[in-house]
Protein backbone atom coordinates (compact mmCIF):
# COMPACT_ATOMS: atom_id res chain seq x y z
CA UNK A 1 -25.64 17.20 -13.16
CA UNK A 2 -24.80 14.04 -11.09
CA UNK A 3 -26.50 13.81 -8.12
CA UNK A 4 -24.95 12.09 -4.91
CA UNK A 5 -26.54 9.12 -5.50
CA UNK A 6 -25.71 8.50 -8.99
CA UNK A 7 -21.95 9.20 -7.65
CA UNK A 8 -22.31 6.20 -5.20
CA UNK A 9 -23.84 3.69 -8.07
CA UNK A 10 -20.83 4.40 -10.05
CA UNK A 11 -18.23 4.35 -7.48
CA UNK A 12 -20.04 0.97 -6.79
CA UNK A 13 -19.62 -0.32 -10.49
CA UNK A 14 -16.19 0.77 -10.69
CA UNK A 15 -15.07 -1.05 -7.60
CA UNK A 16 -17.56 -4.30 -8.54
CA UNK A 17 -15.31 -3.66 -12.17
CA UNK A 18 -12.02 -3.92 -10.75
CA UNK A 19 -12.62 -6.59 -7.96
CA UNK A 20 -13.63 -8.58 -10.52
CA UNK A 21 -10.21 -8.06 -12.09
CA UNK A 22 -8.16 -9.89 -9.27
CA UNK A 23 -8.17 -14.02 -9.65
CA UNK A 24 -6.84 -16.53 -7.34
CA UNK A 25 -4.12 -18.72 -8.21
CA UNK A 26 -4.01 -21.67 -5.72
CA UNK A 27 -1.18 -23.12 -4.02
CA UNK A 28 1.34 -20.09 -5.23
CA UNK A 29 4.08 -19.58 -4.07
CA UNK A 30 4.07 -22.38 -2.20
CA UNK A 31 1.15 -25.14 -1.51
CA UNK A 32 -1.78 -23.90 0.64
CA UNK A 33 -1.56 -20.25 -0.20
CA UNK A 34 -4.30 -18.59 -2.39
CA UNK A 35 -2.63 -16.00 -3.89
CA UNK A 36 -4.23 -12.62 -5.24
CA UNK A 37 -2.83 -12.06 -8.29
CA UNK A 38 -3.53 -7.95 -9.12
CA UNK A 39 -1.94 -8.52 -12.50
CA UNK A 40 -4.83 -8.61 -14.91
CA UNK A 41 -6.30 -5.39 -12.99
CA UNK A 42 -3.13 -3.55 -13.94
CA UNK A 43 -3.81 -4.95 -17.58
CA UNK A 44 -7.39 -3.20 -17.18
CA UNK A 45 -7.02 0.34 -17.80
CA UNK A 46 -10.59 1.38 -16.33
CA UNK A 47 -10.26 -0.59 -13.30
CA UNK A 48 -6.98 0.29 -12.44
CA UNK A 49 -7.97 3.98 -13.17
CA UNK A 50 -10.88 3.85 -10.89
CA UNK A 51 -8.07 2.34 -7.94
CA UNK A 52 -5.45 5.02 -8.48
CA UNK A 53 -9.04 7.65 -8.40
CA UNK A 54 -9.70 5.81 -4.59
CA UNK A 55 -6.04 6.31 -4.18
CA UNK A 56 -5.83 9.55 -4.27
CA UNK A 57 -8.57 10.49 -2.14
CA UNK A 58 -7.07 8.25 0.76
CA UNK A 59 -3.76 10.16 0.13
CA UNK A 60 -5.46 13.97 0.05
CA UNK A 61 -7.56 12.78 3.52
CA UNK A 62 -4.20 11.42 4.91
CA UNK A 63 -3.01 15.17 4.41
CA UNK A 64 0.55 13.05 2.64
CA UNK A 65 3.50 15.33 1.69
CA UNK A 66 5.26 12.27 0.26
CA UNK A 67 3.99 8.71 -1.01
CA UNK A 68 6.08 5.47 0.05
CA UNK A 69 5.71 2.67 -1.93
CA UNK A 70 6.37 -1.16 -0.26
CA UNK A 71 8.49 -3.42 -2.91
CA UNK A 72 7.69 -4.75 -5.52
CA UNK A 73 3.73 -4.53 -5.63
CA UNK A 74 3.29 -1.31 -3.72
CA UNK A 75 4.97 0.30 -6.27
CA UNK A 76 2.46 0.10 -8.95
CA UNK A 77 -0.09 2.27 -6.91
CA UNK A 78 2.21 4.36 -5.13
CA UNK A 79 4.33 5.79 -8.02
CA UNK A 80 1.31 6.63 -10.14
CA UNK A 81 0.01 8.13 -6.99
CA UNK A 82 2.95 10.52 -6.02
CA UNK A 83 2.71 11.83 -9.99
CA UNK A 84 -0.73 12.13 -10.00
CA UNK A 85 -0.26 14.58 -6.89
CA UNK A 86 2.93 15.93 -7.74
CA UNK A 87 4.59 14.74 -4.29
CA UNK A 88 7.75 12.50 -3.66
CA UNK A 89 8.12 9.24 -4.44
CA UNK A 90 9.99 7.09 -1.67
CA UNK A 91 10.57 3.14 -2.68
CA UNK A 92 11.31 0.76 0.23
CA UNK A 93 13.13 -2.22 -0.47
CA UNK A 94 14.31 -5.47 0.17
CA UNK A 95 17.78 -5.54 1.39
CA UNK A 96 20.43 -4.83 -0.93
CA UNK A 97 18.72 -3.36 -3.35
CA UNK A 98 19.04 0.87 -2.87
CA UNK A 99 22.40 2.09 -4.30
CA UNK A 100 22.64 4.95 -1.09
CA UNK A 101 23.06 5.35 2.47
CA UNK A 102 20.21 3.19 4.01
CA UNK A 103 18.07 2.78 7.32
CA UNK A 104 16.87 -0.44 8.22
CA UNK A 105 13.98 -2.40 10.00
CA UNK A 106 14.04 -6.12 10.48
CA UNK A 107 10.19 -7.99 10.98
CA UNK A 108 9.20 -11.50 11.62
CA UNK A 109 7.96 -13.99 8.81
CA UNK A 110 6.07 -16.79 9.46
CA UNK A 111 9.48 -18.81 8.98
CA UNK A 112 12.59 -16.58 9.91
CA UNK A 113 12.56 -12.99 9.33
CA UNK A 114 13.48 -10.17 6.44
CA UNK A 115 14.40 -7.02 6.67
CA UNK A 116 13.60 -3.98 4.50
CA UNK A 117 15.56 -0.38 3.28
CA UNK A 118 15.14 3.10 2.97
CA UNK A 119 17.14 5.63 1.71
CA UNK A 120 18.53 7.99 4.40
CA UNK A 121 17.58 11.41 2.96
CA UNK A 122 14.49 9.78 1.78
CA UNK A 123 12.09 11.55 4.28
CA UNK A 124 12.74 14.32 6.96
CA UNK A 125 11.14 16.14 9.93
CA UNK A 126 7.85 17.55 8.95
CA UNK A 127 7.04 15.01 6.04
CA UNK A 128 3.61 13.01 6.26
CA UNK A 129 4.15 9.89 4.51
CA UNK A 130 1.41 7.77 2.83
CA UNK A 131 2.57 4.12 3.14
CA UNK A 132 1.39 1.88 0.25
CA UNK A 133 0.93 -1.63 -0.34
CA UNK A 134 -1.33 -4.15 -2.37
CA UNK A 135 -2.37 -6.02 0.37
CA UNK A 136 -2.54 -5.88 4.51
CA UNK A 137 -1.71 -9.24 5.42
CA UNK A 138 -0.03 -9.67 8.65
CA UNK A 139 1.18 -6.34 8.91
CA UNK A 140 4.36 -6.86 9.48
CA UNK A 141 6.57 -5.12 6.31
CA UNK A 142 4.11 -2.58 6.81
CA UNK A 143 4.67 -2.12 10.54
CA UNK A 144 8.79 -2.22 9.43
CA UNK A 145 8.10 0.68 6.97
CA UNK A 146 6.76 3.06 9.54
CA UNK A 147 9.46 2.24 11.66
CA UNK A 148 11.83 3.73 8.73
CA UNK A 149 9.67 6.61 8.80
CA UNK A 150 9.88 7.39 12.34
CA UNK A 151 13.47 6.88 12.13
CA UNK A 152 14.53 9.60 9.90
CA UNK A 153 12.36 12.01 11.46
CA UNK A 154 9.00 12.10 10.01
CA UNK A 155 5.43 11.06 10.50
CA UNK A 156 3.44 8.53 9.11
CA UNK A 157 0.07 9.80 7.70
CA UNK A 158 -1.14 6.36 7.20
CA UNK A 159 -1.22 3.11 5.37
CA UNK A 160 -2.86 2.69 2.29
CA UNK A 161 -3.76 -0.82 0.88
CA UNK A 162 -5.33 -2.33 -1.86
CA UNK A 163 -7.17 -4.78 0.24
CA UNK A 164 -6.89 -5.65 3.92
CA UNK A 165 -7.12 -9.11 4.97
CA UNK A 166 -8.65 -8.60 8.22
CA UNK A 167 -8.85 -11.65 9.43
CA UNK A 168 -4.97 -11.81 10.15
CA UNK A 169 -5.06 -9.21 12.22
CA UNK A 170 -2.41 -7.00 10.83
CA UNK A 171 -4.35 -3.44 11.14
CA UNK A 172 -3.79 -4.47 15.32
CA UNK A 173 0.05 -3.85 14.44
CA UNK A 174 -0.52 -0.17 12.86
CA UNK A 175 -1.95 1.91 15.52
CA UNK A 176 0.41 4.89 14.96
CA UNK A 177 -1.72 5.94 12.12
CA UNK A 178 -4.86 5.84 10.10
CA UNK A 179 -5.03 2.25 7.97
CA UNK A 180 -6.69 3.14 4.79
CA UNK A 181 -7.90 0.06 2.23
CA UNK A 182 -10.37 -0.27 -0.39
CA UNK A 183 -11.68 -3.74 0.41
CA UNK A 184 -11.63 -5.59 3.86
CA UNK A 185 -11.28 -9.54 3.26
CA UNK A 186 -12.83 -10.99 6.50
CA UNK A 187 -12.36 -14.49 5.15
């Protein structure tokens, strides 16, 4: 039998494993920007495993009826999640892009703004949504998505990222719910 200790090693490899996973590709999209590019964890079936395992523990503390996944990136934890769990899946998108009767929220980019969609019957009173999203940068997409929660009636049970760049401040623009992420980037 495993004890609690041998439990904490392990979770500690897996999340050293899958870290690991994530390179940075330098000046994409644009110069300046280090980008994290999660593709080759999704290639890695053990580390992307033990992610969707830390997933699912955020989303069963949460208390989540349904999981809403932020386009495009959010989607690869948050779908897996919702089967996994046997809840809901809700996509939010960019604009344009659902084929129903949409809500709306516009938020601020660091040139202009962009606005993202949810389907109208997508969430009701009573549902707990689990917000999820690769990466916490400035928090605002995430901020927009609760507000298409709170629109249509339910509540947000938190957010749920993959990591959290703290150091841009964007878990200072979710304080309507719990912010949930499995690394914090302080640099």
């Amino acid at each position: 039998m495993e004890n609690h200790h041998d439990q904490t090693e392990r979770m500690e490899l897996e999340m050293h494993t899958w870290i690991e996973t994530i390179r940075t590709v330098e000046d994409f999209p644009k110069p300046g920007i280090m980008f994290k590019d999660i593709t080759p964890l999704l290639q890695n079936p053990d580390a992307y495993r033990a992610v969707m395992e830390a997933f699912v523990e955020i989303a069963q503390t949460s208390g989540a009826t349904v999981i809403a996944g932020i386009e495009s990136r959010g989607f690869f934890f948050a779908c897996p999640l919702a089967v996994t769990l046997g809840l809901p899946f809700v996509p939010i998108r960019k604009a344009g892009k659902l084929p129903w009767q949409t809500v709306s929220a516009e938020y601020d980019l660091e040139y202009g703004s962009a606005v993202i969609e949810m389907h109208t019957d997508a969430v009701t009173a009573g549902d707990r949504v689990l917000i999820v999203d690769d990466v916490l940068a400035t928090g605002g997409t995430a901020e927009a998505a609760g507000r298409l929660v709170t629109t249509l009636g339910a509540t947000v049970a938190g957010y749920a990222f993959l990591k959290n760049l703290t150091f841009l401040g964007g878990t200072e623009r979710l304080l309507d719910a719990p912010v949930y992420s499995l690394v914090d980037v302080t640099e």
